[in-house]
Protein backbone atom coordinates (compact mmCIF):
# COMPACT_ATOMS: atom_id res chain seq x y z
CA UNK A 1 15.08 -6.26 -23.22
CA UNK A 2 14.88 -5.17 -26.45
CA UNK A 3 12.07 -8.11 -27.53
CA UNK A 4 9.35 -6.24 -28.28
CA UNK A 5 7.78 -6.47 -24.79
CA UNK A 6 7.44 -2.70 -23.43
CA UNK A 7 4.42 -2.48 -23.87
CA UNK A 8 3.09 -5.66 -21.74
CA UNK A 9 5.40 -4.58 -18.87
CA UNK A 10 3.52 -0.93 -19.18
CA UNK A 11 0.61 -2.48 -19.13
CA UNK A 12 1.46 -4.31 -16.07
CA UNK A 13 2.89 -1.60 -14.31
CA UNK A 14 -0.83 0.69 -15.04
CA UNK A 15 -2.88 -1.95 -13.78
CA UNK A 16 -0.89 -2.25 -10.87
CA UNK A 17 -2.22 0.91 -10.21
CA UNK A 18 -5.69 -0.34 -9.75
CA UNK A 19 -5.70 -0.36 -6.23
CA UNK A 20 -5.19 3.07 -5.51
CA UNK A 21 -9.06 3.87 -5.74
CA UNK A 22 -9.65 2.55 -2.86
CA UNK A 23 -6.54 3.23 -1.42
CA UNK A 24 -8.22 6.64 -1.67
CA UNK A 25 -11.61 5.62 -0.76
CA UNK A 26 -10.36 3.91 2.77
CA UNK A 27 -8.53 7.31 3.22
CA UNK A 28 -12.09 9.09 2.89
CA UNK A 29 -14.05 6.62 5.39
CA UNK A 30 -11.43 7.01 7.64
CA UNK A 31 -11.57 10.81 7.80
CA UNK A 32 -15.43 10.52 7.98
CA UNK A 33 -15.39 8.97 10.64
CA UNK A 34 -16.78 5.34 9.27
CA UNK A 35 -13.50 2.88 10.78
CA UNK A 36 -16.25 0.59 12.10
CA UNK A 37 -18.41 0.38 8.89
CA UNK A 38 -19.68 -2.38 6.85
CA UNK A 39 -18.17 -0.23 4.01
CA UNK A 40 -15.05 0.26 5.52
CA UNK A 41 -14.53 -3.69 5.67
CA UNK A 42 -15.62 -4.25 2.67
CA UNK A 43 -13.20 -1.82 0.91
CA UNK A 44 -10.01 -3.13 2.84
CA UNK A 45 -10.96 -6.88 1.90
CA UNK A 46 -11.17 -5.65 -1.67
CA UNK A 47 -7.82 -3.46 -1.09
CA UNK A 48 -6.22 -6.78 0.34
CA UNK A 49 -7.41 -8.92 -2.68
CA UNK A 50 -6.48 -6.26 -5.38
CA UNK A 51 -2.85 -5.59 -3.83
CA UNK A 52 -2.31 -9.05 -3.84
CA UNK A 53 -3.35 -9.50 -7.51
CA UNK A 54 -1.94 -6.58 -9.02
CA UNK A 55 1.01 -5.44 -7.12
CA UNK A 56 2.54 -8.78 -6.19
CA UNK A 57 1.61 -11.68 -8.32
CA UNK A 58 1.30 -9.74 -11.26
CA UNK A 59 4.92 -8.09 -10.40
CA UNK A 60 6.39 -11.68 -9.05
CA UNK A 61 5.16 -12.66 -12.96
CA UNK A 62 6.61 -9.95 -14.54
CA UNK A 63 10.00 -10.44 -13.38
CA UNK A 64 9.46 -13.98 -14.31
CA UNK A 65 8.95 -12.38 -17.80
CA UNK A 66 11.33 -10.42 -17.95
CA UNK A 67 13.78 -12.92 -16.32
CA UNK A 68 12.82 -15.85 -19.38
CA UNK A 69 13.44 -13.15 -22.13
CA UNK A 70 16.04 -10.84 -20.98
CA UNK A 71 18.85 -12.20 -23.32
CA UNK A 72 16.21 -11.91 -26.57
């Protein structure tokens, strides 16, 4: 792990962290009272498109990564 590659698997970690904005924002329609706005759909297909970009093929990559040069 020492290869020089810290800061790529920071990098992936942060932008894993894109989808909590509307995490957030779902949280906020929901306590408004908007469960059954066009809004609200929108945001979760966004949520379900993110999460599947950045928090599992972007992780299922990383360990891929990490797995290729672990003995450098």
């Amino acid at each position: 792990m020492l290869s020089g590659e810290g800061q790529l698997y920071t990098y992936m970690v942060l932008i894993s962290e894109t989808t909590t904005p509307g995490v957030n924002l779902r949280w906020y329609l929901d306590v408004a009272g908007m469960k059954r706005s066009k809004a609200y759909l929108i945001n979760g297909v966004v949520i379900f498109i993110g999460w599947l970009v950045a928090r599992i093929l972007l992780f299922v990559y990383m360990f891929y990564h990490a797995y290729l040069h672990f003995d450098q």
